[in-house]
Protein backbone atom coordinates (compact mmCIF):
# COMPACT_ATOMS: atom_id res chain seq x y z
CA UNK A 1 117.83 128.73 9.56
CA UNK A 2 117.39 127.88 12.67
CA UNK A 3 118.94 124.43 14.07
CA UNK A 4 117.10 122.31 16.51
CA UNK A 5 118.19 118.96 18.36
CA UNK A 6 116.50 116.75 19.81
CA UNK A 7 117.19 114.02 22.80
CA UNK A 8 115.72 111.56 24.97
CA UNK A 9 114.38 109.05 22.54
CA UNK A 10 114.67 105.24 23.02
CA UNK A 11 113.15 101.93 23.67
CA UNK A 12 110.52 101.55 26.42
CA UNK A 13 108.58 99.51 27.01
CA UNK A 14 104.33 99.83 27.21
CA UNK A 15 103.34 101.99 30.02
CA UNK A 16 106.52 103.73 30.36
CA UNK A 17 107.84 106.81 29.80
CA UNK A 18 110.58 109.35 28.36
CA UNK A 19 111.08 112.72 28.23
CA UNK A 20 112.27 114.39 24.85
CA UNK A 21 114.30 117.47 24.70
CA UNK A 22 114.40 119.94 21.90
CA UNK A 23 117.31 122.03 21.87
CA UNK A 24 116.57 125.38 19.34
CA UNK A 25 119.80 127.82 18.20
CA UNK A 26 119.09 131.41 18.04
CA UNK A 27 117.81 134.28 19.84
CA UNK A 28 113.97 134.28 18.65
CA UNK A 29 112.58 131.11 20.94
CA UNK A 30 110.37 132.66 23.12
CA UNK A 31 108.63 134.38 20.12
CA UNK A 32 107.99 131.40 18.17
CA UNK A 33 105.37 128.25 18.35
CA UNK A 34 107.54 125.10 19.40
CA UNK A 35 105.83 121.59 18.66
CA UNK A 36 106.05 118.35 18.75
CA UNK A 37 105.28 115.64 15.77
CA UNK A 38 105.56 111.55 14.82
CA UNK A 39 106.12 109.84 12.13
CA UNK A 40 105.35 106.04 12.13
CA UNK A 41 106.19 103.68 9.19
CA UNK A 42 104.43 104.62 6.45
CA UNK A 43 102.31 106.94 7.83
CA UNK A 44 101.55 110.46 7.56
CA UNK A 45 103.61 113.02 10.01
CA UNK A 46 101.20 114.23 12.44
CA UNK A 47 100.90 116.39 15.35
CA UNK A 48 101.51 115.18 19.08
CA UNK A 49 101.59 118.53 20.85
CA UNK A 50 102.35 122.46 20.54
CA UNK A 51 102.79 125.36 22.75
CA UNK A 52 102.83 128.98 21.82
CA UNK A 53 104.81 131.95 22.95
CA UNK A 54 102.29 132.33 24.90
CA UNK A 55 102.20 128.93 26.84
CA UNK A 56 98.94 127.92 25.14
CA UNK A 57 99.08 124.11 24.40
CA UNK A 58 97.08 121.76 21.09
CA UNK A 59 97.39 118.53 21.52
CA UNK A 60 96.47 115.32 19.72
CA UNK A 61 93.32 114.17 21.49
CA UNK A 62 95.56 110.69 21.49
CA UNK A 63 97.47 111.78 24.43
CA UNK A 64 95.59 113.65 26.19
CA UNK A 65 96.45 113.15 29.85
CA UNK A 66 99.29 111.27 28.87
CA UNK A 67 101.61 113.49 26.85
CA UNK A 68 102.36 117.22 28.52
CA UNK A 69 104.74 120.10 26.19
CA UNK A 70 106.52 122.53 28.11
CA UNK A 71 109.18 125.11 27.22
CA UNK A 72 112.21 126.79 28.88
CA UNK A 73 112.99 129.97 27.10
CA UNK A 74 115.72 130.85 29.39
CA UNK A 75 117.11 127.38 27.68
CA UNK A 76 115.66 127.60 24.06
CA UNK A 77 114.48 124.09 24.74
CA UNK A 78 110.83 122.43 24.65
CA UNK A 79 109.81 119.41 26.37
CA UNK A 80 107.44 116.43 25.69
CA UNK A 81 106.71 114.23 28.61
CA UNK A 82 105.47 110.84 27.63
CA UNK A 83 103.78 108.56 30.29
CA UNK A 84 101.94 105.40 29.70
CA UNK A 85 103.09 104.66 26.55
CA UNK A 86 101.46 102.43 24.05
CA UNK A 87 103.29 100.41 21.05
CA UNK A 88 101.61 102.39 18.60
CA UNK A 89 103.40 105.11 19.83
CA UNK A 90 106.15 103.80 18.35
CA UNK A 91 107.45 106.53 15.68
CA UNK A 92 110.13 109.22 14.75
CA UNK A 93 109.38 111.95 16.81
CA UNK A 94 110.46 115.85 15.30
CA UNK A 95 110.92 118.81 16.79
CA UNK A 96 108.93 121.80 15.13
CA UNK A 97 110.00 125.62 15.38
CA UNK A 98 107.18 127.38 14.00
CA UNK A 99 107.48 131.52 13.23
CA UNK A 100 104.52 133.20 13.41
CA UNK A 101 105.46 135.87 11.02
CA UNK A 102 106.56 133.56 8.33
CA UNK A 103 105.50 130.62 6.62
CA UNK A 104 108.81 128.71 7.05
CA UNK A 105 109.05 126.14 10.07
CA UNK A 106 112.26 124.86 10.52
CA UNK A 107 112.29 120.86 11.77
CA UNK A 108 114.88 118.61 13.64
CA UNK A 109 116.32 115.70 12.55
CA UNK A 110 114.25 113.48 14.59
CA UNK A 111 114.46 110.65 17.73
CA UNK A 112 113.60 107.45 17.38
CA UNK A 113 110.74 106.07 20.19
CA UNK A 114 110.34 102.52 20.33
CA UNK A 115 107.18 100.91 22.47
CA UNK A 116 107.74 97.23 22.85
CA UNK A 117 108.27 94.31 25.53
């Protein structure tokens, strides 16, 4: 199992930003799918952004031109840059590993973002 942790949540307030870091243990994280997922109370987890081994990037048409993934594979780490955000925003944010060649994704413990005045 792979362990991931993550960084860089906090409180902001709306039309700020943070950056997130995703810190992922072992030698396969170039190979593998990292993403980037919220959970707000009582709501279902769903996808902010992804980015493949291959640098292709999903995204949540939410945050498009707001939100930007990016990955350092000399670092095992993955990035989510958050600009302009709103108090909706406000959620858990996890860290997903995903392995193409299995149907296991491993998930990190989660940062708390907070969007308020």
């Amino acid at each position: 199992q792979v362990q991931l942790v993550e960084s860089g949540g906090g409180l902001v307030q709306p039309g700020g930003s943070l950056r997130l870091s995703c810190v992922a243990s072992g030698s396969m994280f170039s190979f593998v799918t990292m993403g980037w997922y919220r959970q707000a109370p009582g709501k279902q987890r769903e996808l902010v952004e992804r980015i493949t081994s291959g640098g292709t990037r999903n995204y949540a048409d939410s945050v498009k031109g707001r939100f930007t993934i990016s990955r350092d594979n000399a670092k095992n780490t993955v990035y989510l840059q958050m600009d302009n955000l709103k108090p909706e925003e406000t959620a858990v944010y996890y860290c997903n590993y995903k392995r193409t060649w299995s149907p296991n994704d491993d998930w990190g413990q989660g940062t708390q973002v907070t969007v308020s005045s």
